[in-house]
N, C-alpha and C. Protein backbone atom coordinates (compact mmCIF):
# COMPACT_ATOMS: atom_id res chain seq x y z
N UNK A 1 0.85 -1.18 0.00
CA UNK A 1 0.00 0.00 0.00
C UNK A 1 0.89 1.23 0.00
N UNK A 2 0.51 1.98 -1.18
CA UNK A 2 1.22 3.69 -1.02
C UNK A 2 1.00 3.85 0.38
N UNK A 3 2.26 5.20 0.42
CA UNK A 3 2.46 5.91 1.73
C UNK A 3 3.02 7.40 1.34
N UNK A 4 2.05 8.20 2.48
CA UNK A 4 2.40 9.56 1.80
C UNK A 4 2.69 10.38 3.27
N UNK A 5 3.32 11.03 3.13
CA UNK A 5 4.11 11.63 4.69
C UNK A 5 3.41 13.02 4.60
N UNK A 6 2.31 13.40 5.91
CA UNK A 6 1.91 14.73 5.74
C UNK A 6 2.57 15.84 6.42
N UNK A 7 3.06 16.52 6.01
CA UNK A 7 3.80 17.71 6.79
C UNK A 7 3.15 18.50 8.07
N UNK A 8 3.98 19.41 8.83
CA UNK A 8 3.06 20.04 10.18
C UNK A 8 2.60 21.37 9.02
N UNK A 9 2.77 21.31 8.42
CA UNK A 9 1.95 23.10 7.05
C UNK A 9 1.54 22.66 5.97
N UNK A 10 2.14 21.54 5.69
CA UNK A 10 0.99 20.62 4.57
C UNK A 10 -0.35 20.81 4.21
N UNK A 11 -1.05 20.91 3.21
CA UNK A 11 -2.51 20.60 3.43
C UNK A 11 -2.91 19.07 2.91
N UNK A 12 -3.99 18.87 3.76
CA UNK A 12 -4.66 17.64 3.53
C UNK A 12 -4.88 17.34 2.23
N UNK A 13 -5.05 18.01 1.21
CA UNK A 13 -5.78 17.91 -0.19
C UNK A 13 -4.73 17.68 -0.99
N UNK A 14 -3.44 17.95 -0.91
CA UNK A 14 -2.27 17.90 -1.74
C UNK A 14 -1.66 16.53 -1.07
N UNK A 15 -1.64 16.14 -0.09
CA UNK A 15 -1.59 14.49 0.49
C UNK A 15 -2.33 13.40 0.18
N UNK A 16 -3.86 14.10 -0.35
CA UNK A 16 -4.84 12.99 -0.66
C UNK A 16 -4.16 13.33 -2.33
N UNK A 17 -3.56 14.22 -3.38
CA UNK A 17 -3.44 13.99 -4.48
C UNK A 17 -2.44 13.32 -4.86
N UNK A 18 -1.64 13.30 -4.46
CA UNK A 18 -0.11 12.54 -3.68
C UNK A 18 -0.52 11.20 -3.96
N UNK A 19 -1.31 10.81 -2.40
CA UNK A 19 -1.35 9.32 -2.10
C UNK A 19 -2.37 8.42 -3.59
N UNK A 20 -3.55 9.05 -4.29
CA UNK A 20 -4.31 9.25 -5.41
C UNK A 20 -3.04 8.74 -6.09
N UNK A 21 -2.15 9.67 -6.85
CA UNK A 21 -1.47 9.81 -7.76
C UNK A 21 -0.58 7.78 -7.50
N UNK A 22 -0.31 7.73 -6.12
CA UNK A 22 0.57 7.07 -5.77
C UNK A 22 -0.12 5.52 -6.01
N UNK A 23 -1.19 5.63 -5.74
CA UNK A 23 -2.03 4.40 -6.18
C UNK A 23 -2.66 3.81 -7.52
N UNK A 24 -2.53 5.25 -8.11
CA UNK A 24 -2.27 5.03 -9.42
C UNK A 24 -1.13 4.08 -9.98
N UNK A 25 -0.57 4.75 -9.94
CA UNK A 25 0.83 4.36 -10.37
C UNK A 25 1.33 2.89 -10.08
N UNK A 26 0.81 2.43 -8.31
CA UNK A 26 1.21 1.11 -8.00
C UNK A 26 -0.01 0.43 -8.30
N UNK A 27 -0.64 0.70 -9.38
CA UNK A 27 -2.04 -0.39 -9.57
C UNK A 27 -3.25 -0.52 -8.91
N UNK A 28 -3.34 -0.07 -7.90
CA UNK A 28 -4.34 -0.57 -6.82
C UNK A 28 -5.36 -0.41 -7.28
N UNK A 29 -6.08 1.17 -8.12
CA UNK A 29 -7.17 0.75 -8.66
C UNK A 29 -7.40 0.27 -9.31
N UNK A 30 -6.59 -0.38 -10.45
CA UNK A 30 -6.61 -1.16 -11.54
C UNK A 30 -7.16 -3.07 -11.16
N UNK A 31 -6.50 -2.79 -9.49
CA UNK A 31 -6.55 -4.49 -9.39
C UNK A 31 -8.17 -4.32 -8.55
N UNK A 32 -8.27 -3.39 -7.73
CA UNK A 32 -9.47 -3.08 -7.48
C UNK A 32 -10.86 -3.14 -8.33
N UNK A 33 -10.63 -2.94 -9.82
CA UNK A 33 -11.33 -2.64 -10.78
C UNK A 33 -11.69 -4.38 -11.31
N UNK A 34 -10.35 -4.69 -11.05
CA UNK A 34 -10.54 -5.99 -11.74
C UNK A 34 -11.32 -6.96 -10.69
N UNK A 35 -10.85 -7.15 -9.30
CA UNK A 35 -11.49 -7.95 -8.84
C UNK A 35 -12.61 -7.61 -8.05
N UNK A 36 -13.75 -7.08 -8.85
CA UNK A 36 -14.63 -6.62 -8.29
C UNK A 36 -15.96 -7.70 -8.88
N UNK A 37 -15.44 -8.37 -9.98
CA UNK A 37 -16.33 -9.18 -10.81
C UNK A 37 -15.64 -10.43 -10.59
N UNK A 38 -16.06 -11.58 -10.65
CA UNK A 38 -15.41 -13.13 -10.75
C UNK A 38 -14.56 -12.93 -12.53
N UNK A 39 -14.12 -13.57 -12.58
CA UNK A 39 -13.18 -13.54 -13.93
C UNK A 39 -12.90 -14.87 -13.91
N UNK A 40 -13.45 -15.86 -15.00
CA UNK A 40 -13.17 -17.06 -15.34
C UNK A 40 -11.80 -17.53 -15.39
N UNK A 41 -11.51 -18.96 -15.14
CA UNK A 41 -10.15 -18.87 -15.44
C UNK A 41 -9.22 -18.61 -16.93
N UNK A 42 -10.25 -19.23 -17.68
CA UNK A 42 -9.98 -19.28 -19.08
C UNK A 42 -10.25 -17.29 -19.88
N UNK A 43 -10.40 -16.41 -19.61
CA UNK A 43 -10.63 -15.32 -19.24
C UNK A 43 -9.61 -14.53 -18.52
N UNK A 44 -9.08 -15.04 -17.82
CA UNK A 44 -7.71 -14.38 -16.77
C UNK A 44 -6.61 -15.04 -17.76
N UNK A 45 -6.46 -16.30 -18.08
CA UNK A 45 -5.30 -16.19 -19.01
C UNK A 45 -5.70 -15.69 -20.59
N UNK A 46 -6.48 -15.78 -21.07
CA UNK A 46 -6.74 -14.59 -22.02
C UNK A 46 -5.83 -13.30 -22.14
N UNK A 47 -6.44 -12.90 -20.71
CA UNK A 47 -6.20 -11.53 -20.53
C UNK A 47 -4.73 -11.75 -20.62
N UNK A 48 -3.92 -12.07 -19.90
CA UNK A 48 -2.79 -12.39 -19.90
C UNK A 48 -1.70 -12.92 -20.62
N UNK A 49 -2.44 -12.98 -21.71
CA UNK A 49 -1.71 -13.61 -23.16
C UNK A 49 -1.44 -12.31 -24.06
N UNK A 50 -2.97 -11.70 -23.79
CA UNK A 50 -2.97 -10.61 -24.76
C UNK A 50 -1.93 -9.13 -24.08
N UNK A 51 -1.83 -9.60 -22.39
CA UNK A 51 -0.57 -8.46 -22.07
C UNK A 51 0.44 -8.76 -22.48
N UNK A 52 0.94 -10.00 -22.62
CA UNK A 52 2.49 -10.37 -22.85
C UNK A 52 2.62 -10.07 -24.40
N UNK A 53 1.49 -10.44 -25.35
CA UNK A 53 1.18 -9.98 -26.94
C UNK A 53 2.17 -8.47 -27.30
N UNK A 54 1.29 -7.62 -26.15
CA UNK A 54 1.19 -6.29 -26.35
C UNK A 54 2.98 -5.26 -25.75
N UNK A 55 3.01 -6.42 -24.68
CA UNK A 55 4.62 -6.23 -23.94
C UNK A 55 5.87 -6.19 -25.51
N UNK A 56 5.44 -7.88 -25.80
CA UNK A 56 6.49 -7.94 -27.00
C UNK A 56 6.18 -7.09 -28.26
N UNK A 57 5.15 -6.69 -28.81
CA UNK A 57 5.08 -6.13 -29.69
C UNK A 57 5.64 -4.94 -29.57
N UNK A 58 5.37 -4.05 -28.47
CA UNK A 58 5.91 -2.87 -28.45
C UNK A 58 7.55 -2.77 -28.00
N UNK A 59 8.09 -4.02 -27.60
CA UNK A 59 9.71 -3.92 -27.26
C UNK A 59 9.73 -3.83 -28.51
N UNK A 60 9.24 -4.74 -29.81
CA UNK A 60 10.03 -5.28 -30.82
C UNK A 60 10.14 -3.80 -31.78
N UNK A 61 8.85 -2.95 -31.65
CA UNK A 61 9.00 -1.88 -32.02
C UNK A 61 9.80 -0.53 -31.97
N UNK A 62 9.94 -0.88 -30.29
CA UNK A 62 11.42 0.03 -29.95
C UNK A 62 12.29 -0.24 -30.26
N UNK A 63 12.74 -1.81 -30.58
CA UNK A 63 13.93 -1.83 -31.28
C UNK A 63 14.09 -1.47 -32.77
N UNK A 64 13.10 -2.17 -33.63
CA UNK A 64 13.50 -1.62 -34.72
C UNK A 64 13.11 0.10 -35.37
N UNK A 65 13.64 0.70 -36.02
CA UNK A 65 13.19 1.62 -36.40
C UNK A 65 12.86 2.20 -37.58
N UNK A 66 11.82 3.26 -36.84
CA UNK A 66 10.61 3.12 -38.43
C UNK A 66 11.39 3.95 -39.51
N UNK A 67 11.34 3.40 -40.69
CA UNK A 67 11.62 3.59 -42.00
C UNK A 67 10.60 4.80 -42.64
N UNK A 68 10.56 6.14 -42.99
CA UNK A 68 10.00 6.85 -43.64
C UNK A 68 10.18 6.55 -45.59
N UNK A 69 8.68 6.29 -45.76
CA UNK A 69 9.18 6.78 -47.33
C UNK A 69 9.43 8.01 -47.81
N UNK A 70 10.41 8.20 -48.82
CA UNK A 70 10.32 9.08 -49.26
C UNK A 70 9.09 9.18 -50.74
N UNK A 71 8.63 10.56 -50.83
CA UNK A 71 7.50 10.08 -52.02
C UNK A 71 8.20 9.49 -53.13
N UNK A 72 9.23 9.76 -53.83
CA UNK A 72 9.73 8.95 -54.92
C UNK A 72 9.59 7.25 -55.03
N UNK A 73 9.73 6.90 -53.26
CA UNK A 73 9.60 5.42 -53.27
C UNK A 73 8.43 5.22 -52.99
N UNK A 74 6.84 6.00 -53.13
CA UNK A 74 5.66 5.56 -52.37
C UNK A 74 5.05 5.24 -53.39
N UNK A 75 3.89 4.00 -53.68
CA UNK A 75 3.45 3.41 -54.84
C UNK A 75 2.77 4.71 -55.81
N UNK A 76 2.33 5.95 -55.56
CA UNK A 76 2.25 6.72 -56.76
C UNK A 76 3.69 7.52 -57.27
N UNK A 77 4.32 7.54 -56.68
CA UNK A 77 5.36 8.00 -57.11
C UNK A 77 5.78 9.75 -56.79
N UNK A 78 4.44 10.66 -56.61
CA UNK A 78 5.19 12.04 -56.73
C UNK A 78 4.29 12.20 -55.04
N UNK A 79 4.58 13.44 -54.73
CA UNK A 79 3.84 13.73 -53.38
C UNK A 79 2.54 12.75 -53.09
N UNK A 80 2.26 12.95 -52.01
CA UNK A 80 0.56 12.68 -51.83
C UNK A 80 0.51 11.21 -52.46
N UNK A 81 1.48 10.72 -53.40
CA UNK A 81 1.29 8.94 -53.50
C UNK A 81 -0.06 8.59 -53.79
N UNK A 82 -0.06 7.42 -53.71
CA UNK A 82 -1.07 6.43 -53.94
C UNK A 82 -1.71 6.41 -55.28
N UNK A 83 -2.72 5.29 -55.08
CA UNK A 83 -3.18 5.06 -56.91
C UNK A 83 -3.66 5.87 -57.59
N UNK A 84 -4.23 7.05 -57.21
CA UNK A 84 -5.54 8.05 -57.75
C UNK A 84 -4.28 9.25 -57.85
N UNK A 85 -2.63 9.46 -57.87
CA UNK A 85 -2.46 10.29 -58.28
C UNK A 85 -1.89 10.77 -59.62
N UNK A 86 -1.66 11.67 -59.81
CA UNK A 86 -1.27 12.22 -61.16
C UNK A 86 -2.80 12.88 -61.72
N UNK A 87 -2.76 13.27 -63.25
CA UNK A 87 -3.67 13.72 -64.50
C UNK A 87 -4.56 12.81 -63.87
N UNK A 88 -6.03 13.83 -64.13
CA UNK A 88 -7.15 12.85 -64.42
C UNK A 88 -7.75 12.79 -65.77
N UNK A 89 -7.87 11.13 -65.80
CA UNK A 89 -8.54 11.00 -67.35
C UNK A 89 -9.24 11.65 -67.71
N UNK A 90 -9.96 11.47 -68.92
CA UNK A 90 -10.81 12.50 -69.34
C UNK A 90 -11.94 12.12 -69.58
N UNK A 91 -13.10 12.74 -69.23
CA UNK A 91 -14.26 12.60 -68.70
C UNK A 91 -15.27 12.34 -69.63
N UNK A 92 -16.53 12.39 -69.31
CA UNK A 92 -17.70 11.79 -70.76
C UNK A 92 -17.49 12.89 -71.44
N UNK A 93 -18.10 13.70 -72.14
CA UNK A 93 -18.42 14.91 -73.00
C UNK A 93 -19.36 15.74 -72.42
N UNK A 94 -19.34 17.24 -72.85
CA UNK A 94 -20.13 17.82 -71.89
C UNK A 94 -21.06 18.68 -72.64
N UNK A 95 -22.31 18.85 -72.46
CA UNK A 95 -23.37 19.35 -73.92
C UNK A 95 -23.86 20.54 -73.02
C-alpha cells in the first residue's frame, strides 16, 4: 500500500493527491477494478496472453526503427502517393 508523509503546514488535499497519484501508479485501482467481478479462469489467461502480446510487440517496435518513405519510393510516385495520383482521365463529353 502507497504511503504519503503529511507535513506540520501541509494541506490535507495535496496528500490525498499525492497518495491518489501514488495508487495510481502502484495499480491498486486497476486491481481493485478488476477484482470486483469473478473472472473465469480461461478469461484471466486470455487476458494475460494478450498483455504479454502487447509487452512484445511494443519492445520489438522500440527496437526496430521506423523507415519513412520518401514520395519517390511511395506506390504513386510524386507527393501525396497512392493510386488516384497524377492527371485525371478525361471525362464523358459535356453538352
Amino acid at each position: 500500500m502507497p504511503k504519503v508523509r503529511v507535513r506540520v503546514e501541509g494541506s490535507i488535499d495535496k496528500a490525498l493527491r499525492q497518495f491518489k497519484k501514488k495508487c495510481i501508479d502502484a495499480g491498486v485501482f486497476k486491481e481493485i477494478k478488476r477484482s470486483s467481478y469473478y473472472e473465469k479462469p480461461s478469461e484471466e489467461r486470455r487476458r494475460d496472453a494478450l498483455k504479454r502480446e502487447k509487452s512484445i510487440r511494443s519492445a520489438m517496435l522500440g527496437k526496430k526503427k521506423k523507415k519513412r518513405l520518401k514520395p519517390e519510393d511511395k506506390p504513386g510516385g510524386g507527393p501525396g502517393g497512392g493510386p488516384h495520383s497524377g492527371p485525371r482521365p478525361p471525362g464523358p463529353p459535356r453538352m
